[in-house]
N, C-alpha and C. Protein backbone atom coordinates (compact mmCIF):
# COMPACT_ATOMS: atom_id res chain seq x y z
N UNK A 1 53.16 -77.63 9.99
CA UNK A 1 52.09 -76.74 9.62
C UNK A 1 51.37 -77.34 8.41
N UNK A 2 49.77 -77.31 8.53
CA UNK A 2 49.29 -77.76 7.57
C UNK A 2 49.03 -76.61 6.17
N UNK A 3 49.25 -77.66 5.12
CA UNK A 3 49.52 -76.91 3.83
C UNK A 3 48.22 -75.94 3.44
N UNK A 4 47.15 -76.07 4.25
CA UNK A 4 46.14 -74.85 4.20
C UNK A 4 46.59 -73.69 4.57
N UNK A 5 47.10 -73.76 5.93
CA UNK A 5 47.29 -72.73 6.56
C UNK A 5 48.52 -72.25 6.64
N UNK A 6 49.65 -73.17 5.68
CA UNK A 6 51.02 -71.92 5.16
C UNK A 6 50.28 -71.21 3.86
N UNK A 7 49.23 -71.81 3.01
CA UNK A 7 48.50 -70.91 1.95
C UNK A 7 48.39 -69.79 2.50
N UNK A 8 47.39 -69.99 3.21
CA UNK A 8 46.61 -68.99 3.84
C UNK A 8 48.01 -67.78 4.32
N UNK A 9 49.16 -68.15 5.33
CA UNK A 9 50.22 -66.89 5.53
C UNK A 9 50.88 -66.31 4.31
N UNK A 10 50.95 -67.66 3.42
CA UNK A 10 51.51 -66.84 2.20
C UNK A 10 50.67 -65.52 1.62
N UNK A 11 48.85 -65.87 1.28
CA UNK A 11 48.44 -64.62 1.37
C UNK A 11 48.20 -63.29 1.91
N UNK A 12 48.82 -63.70 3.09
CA UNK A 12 48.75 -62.41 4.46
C UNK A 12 50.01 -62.18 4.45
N UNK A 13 50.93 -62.65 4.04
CA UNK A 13 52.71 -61.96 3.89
C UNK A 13 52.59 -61.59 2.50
N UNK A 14 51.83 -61.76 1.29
CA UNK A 14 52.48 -61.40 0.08
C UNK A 14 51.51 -60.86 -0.85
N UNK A 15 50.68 -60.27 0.08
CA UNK A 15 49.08 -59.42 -0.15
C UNK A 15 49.59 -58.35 -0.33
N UNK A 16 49.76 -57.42 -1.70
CA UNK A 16 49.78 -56.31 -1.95
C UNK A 16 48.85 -55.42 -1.61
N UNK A 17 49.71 -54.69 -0.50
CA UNK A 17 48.61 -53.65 -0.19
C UNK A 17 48.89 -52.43 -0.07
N UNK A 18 47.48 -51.82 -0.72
CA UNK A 18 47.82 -50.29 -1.38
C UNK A 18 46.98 -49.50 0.07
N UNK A 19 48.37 -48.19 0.44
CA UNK A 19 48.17 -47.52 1.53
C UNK A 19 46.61 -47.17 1.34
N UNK A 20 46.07 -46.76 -0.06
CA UNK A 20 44.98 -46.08 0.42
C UNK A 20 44.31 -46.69 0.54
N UNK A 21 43.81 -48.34 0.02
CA UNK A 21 42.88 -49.12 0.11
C UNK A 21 43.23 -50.40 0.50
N UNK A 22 43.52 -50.31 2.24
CA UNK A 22 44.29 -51.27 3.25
C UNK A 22 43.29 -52.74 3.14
N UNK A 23 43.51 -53.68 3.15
CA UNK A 23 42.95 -55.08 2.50
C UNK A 23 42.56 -55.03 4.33
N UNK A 24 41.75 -55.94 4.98
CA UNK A 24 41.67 -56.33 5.98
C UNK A 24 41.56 -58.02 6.17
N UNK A 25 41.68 -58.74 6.94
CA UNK A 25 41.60 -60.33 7.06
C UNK A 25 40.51 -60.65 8.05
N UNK A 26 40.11 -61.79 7.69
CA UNK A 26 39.18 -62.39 8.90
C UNK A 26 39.05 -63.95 8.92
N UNK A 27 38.74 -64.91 9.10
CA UNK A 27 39.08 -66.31 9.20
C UNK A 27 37.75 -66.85 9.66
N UNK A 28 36.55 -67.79 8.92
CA UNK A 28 35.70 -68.81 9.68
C UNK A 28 35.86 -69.73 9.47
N UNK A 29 36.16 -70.57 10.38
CA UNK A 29 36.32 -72.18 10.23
C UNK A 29 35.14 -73.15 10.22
N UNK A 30 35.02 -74.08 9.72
CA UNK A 30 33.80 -74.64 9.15
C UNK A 30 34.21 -76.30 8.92
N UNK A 31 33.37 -76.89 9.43
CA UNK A 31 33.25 -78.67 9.46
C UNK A 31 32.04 -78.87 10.14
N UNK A 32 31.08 -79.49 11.17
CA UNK A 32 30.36 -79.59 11.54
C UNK A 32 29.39 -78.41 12.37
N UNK A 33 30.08 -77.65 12.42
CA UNK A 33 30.04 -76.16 12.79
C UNK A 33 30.79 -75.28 12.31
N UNK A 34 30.39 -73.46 12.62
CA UNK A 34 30.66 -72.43 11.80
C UNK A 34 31.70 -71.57 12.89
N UNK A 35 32.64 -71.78 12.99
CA UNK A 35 33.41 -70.98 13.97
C UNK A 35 33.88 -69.22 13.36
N UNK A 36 33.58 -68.23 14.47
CA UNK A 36 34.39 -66.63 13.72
C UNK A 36 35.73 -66.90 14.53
N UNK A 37 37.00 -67.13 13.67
CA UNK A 37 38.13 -67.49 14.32
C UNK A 37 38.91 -66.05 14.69
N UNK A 38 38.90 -64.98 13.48
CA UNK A 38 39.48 -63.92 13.04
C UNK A 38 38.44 -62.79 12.76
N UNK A 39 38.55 -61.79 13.53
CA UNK A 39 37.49 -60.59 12.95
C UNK A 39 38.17 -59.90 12.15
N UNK A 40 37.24 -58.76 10.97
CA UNK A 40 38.09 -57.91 10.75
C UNK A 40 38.44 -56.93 11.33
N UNK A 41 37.49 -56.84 12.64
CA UNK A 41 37.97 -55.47 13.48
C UNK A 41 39.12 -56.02 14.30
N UNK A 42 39.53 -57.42 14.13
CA UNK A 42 41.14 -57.45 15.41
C UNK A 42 42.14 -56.62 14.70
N UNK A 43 43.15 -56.59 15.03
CA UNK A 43 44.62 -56.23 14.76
C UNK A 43 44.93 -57.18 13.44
N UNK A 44 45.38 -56.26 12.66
CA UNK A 44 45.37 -56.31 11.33
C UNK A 44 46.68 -56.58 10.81
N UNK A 45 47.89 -56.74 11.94
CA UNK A 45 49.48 -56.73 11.35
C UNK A 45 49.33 -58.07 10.51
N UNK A 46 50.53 -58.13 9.86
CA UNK A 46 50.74 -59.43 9.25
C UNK A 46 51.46 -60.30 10.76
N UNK A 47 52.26 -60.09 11.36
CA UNK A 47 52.22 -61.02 12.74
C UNK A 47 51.02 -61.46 13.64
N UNK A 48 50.28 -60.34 13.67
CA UNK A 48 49.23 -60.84 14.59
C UNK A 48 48.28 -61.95 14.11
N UNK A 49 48.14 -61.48 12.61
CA UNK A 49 47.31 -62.58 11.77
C UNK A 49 47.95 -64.30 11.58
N UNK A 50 49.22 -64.31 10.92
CA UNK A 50 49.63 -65.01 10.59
C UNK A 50 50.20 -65.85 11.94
N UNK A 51 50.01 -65.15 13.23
CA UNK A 51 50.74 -66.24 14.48
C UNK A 51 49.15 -66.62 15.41
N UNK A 52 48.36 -66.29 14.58
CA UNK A 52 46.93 -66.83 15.24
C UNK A 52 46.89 -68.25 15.52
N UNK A 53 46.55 -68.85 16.58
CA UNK A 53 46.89 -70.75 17.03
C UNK A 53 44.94 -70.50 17.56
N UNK A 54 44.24 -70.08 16.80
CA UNK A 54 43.21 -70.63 17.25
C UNK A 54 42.08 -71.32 16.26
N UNK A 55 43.07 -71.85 15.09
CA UNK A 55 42.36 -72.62 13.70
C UNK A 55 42.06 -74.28 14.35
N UNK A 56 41.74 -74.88 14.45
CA UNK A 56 41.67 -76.30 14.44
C UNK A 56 41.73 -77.26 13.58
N UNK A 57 42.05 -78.45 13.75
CA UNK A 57 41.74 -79.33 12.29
C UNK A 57 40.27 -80.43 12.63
N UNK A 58 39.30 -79.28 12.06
CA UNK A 58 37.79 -80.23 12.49
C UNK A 58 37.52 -81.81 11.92
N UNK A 59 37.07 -82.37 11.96
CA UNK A 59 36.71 -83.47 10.88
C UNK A 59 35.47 -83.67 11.30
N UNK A 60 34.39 -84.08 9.99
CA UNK A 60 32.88 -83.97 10.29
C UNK A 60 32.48 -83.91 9.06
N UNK A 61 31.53 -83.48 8.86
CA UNK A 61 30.72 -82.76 7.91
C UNK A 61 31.12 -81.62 7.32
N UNK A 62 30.72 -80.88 6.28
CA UNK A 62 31.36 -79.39 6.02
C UNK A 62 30.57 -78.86 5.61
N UNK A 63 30.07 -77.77 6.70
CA UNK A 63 28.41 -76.93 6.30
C UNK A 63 29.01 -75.46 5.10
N UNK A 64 29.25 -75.88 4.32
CA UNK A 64 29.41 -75.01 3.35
C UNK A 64 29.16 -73.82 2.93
N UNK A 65 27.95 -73.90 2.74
CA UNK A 65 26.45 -72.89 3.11
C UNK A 65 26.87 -71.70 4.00
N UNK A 66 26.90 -72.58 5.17
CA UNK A 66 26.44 -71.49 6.75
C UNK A 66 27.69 -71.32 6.84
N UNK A 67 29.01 -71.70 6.27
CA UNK A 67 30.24 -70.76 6.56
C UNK A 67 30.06 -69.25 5.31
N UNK A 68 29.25 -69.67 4.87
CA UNK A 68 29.60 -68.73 3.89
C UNK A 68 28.09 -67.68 4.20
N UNK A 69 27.58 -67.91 4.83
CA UNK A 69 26.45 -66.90 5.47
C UNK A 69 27.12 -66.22 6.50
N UNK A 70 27.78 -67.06 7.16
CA UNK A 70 29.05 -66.28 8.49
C UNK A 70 29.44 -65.37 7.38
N UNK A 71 30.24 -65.49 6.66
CA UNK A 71 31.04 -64.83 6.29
C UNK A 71 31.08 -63.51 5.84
N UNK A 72 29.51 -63.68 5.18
CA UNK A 72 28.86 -62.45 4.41
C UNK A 72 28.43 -61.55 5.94
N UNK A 73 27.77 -62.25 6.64
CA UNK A 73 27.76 -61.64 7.63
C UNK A 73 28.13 -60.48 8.38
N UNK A 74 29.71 -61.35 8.09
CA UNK A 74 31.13 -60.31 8.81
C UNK A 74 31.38 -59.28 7.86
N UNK A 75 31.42 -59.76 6.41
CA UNK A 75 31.70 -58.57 5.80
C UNK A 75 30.68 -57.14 5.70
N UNK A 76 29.18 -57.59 6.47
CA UNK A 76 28.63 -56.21 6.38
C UNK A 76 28.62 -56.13 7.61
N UNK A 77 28.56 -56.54 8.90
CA UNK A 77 28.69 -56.24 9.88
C UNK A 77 29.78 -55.37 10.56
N UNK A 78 31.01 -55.79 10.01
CA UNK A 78 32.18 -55.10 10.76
C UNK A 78 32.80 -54.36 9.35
N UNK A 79 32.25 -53.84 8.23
CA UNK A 79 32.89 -53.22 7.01
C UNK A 79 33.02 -51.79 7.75
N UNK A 80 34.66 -51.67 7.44
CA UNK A 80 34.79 -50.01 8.35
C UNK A 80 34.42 -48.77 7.17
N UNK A 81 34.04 -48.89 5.76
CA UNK A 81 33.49 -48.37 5.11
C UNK A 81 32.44 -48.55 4.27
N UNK A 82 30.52 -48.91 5.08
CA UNK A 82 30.33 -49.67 4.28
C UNK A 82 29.65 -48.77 2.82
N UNK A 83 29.77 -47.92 2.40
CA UNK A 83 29.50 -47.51 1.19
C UNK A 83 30.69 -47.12 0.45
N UNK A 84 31.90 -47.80 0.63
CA UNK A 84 33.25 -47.72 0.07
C UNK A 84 32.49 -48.67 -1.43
N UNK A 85 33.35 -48.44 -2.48
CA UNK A 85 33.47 -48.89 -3.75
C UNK A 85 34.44 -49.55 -3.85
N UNK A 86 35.10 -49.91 -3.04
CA UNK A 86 36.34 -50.94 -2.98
C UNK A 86 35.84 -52.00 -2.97
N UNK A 87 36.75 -52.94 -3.96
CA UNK A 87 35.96 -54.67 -3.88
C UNK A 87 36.55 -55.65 -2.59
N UNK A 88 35.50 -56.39 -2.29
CA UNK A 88 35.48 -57.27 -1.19
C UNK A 88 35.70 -58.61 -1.64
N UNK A 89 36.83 -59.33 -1.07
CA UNK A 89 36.94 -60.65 -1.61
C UNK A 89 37.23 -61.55 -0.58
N UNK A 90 36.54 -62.85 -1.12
CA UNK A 90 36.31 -63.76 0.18
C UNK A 90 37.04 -64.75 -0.99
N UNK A 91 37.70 -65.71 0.52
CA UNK A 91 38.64 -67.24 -0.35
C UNK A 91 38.07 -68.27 0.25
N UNK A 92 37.76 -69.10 -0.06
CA UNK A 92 36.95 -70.58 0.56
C UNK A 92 38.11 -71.53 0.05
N UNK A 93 38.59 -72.07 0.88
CA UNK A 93 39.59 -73.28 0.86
C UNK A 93 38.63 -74.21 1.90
N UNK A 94 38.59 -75.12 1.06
CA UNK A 94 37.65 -76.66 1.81
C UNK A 94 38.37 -77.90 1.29
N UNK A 95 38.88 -78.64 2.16
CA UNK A 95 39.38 -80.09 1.43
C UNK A 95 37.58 -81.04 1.45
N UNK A 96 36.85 -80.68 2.26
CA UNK A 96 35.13 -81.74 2.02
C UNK A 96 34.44 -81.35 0.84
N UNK A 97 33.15 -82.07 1.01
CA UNK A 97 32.27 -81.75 -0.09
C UNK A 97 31.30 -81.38 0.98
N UNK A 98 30.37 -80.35 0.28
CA UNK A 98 29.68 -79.47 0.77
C UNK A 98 28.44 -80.69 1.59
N UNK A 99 28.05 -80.32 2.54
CA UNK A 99 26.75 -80.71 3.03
C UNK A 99 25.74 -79.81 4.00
N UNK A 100 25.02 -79.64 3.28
CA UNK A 100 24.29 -80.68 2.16
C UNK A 100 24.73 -80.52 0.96
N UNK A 101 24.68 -81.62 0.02
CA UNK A 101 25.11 -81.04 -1.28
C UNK A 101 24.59 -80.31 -1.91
């Protein structure tokens, strides 16, 4: 397993989460293209997340940018509360440099 993606389970096994304000996950993968790997509307267990086999290891370019326009995307598109006051947090793990720079 690559050392991104035991990060990545470590945060989905050791994500404190408070009953009333349930964290949700979602996953875009990004190198020459912008993949939605993980919604936040799938199944939300820590198994279902963490045994997901549909990450790849891209090599290419790394559109930086447009993963992170996906991303925002998802978070207002599928937010199951969107005038909640709860904070929203996104993690960008990239081993490239952005391109464009």
């Amino acid at each position: 397993m690559s050392p991104k993606k035991a990060f990545m389970i470590d945060i989905v096994q050791n994500y404190d989460n408070d009953a009333l304000h349930p964290t949700r996950f979602s996953v875009v993968e990004f190198s020459n293209g912008v993949f939605e790997r993980y919604s936040f509307l799938q199944d939300q267990s820590t198994s279902a997340i963490t045994n997901n086999n549909s990450l790849n290891l891209l090599n290419s370019v790394t559109y930086t940018r447009t993963a992170n326009g996906v991303a925002i995307e998802m978070f207002v598109r599928d937010t199951i509360n969107p005038g909640s006051p709860n904070p929203m947090t996104m993690v960008l793990i990239t081993d490239g440099v952005p391109y464009p720079s």
